[in-house]
C-alpha atoms as a PDB file:
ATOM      1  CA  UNK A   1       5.346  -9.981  15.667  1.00  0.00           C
ATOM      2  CA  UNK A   2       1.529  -9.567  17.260  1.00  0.00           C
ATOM      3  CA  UNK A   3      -0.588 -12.758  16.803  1.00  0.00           C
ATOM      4  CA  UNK A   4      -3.231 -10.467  15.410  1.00  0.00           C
ATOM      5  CA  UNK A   5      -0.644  -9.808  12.135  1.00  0.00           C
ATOM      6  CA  UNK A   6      -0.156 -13.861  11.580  1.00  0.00           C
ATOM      7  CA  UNK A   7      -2.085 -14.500   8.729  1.00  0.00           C
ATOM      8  CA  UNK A   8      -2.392 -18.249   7.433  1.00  0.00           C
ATOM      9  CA  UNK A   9       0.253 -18.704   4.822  1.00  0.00           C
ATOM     10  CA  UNK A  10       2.353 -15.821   5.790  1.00  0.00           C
ATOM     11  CA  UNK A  11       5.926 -16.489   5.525  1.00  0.00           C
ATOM     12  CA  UNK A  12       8.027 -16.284   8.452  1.00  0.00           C
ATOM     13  CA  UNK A  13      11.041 -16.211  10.123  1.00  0.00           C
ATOM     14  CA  UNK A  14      11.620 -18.021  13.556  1.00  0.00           C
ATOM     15  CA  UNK A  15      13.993 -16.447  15.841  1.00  0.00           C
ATOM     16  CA  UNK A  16      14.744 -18.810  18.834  1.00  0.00           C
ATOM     17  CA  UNK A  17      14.758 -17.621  22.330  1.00  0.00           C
ATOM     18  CA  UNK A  18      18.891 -18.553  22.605  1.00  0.00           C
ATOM     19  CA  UNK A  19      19.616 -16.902  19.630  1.00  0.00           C
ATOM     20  CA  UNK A  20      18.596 -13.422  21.636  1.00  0.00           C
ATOM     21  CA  UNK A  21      16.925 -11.291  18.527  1.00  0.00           C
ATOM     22  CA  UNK A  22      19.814 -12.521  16.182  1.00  0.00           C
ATOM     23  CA  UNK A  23      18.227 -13.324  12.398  1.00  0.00           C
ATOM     24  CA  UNK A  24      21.084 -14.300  11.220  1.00  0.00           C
ATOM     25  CA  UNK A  25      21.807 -17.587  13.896  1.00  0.00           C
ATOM     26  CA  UNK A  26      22.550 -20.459  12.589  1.00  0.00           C
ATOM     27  CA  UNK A  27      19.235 -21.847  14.507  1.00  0.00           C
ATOM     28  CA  UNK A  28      17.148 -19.354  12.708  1.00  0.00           C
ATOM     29  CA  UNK A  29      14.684 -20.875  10.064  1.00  0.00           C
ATOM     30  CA  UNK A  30      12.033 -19.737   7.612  1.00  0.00           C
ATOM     31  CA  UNK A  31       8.679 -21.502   7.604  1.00  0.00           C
ATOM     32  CA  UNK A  32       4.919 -20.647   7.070  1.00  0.00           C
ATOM     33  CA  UNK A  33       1.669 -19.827   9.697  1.00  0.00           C
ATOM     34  CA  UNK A  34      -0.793 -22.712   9.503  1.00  0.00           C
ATOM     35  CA  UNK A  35      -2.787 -21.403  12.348  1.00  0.00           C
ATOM     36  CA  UNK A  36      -2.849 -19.271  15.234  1.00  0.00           C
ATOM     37  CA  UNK A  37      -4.634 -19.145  19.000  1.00  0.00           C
ATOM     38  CA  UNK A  38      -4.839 -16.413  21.780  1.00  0.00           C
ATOM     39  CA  UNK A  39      -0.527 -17.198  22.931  1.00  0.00           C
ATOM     40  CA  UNK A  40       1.027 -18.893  20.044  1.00  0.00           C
ATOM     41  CA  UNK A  41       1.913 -18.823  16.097  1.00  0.00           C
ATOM     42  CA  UNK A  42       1.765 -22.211  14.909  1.00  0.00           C
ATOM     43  CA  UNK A  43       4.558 -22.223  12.014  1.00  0.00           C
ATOM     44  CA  UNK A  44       4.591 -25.195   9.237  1.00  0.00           C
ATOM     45  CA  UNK A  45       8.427 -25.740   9.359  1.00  0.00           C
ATOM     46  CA  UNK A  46       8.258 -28.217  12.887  1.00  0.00           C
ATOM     47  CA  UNK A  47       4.923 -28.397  13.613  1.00  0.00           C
ATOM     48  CA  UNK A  48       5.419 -26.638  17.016  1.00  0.00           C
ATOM     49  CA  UNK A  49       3.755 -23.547  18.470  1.00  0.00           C
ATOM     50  CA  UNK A  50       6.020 -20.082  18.693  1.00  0.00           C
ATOM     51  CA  UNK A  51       5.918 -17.303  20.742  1.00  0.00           C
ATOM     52  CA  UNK A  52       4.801 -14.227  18.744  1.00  0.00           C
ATOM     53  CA  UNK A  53       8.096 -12.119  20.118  1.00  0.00           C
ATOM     54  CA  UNK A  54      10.255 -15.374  18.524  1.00  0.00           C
ATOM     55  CA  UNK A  55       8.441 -15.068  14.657  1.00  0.00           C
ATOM     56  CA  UNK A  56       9.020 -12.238  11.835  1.00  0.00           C
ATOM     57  CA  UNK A  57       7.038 -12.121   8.920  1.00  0.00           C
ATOM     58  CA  UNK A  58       8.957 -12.536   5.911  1.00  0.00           C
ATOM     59  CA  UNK A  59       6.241 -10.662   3.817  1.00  0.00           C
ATOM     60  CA  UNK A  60       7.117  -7.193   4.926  1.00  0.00           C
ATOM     61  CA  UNK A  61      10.800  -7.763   6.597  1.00  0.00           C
ATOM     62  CA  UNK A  62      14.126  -8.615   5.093  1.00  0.00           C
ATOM     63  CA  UNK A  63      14.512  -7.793   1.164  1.00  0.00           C
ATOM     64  CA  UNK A  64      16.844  -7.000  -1.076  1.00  0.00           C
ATOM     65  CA  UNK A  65      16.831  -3.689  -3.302  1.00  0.00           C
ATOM     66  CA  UNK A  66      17.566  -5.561  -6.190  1.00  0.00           C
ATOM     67  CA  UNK A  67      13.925  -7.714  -5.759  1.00  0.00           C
ATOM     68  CA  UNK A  68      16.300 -10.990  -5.940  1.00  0.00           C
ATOM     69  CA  UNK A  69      13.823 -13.821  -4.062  1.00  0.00           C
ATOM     70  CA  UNK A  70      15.784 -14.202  -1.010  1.00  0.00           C
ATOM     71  CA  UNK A  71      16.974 -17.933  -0.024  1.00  0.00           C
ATOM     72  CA  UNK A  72      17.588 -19.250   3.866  1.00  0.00           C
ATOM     73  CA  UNK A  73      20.675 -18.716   3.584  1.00  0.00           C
ATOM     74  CA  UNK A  74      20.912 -15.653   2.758  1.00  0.00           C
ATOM     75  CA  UNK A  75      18.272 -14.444   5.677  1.00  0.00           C
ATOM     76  CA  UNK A  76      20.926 -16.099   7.415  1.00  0.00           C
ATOM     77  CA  UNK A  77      23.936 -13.981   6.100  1.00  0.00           C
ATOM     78  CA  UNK A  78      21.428 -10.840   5.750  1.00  0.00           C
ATOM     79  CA  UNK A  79      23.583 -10.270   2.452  1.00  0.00           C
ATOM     80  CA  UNK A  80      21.941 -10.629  -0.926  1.00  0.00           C
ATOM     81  CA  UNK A  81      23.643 -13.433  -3.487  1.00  0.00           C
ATOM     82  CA  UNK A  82      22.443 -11.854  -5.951  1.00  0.00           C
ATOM     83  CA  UNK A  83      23.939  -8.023  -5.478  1.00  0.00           C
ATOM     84  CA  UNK A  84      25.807  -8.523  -2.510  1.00  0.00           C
ATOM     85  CA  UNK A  85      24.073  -6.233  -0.815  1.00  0.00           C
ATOM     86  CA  UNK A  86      23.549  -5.969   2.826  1.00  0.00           C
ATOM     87  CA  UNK A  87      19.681  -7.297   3.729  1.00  0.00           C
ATOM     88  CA  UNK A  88      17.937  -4.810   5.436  1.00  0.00           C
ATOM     89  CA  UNK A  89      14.280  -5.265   7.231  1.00  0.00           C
END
């Protein structure tokens, strides 16, 4: 994600640096933008800053065909509860 695309209550998904690109790590976590600067995201769910490369935006990345409002968990899995259908971004 580009710090110009974090918008201030955009939902996100934080990727840790150890979990090498990998949504679905079990040290993954969803969490919202309170604010940004000129090298960091500043997500809601910690209070700490993030580096852009480590955030997703959860407004325009995984979903589910079936429009079923997507839980942590299942970001996790990247399968839908609802359908059982493979998440895709």
């Amino acid at each position: 994600m580009k710090i110009e695309d974090a918008q201030r209550g955009m939902r996100v998904w934080y990727v840790p640096k150890h979990a090498h690109g990998d949504p679905s790590h079990i040290d993954c976590e969803s969490g919202f933008v309170t604010s940004t600067n000129e090298r960091f995201i500043f997500v809601a769910f910690r209070g700490v800053a993030c580096d852009p490369e480590d955030v997703i935006s959860l407004d325009d990345s995984p979903y589910c065909e079936c429009d079923n409002d997507l839980d942590e968990e299942e970001l996790a899995a990247m399968r839908c509860k609802g359908c059982g259908k493979e998440i895709t971004a």
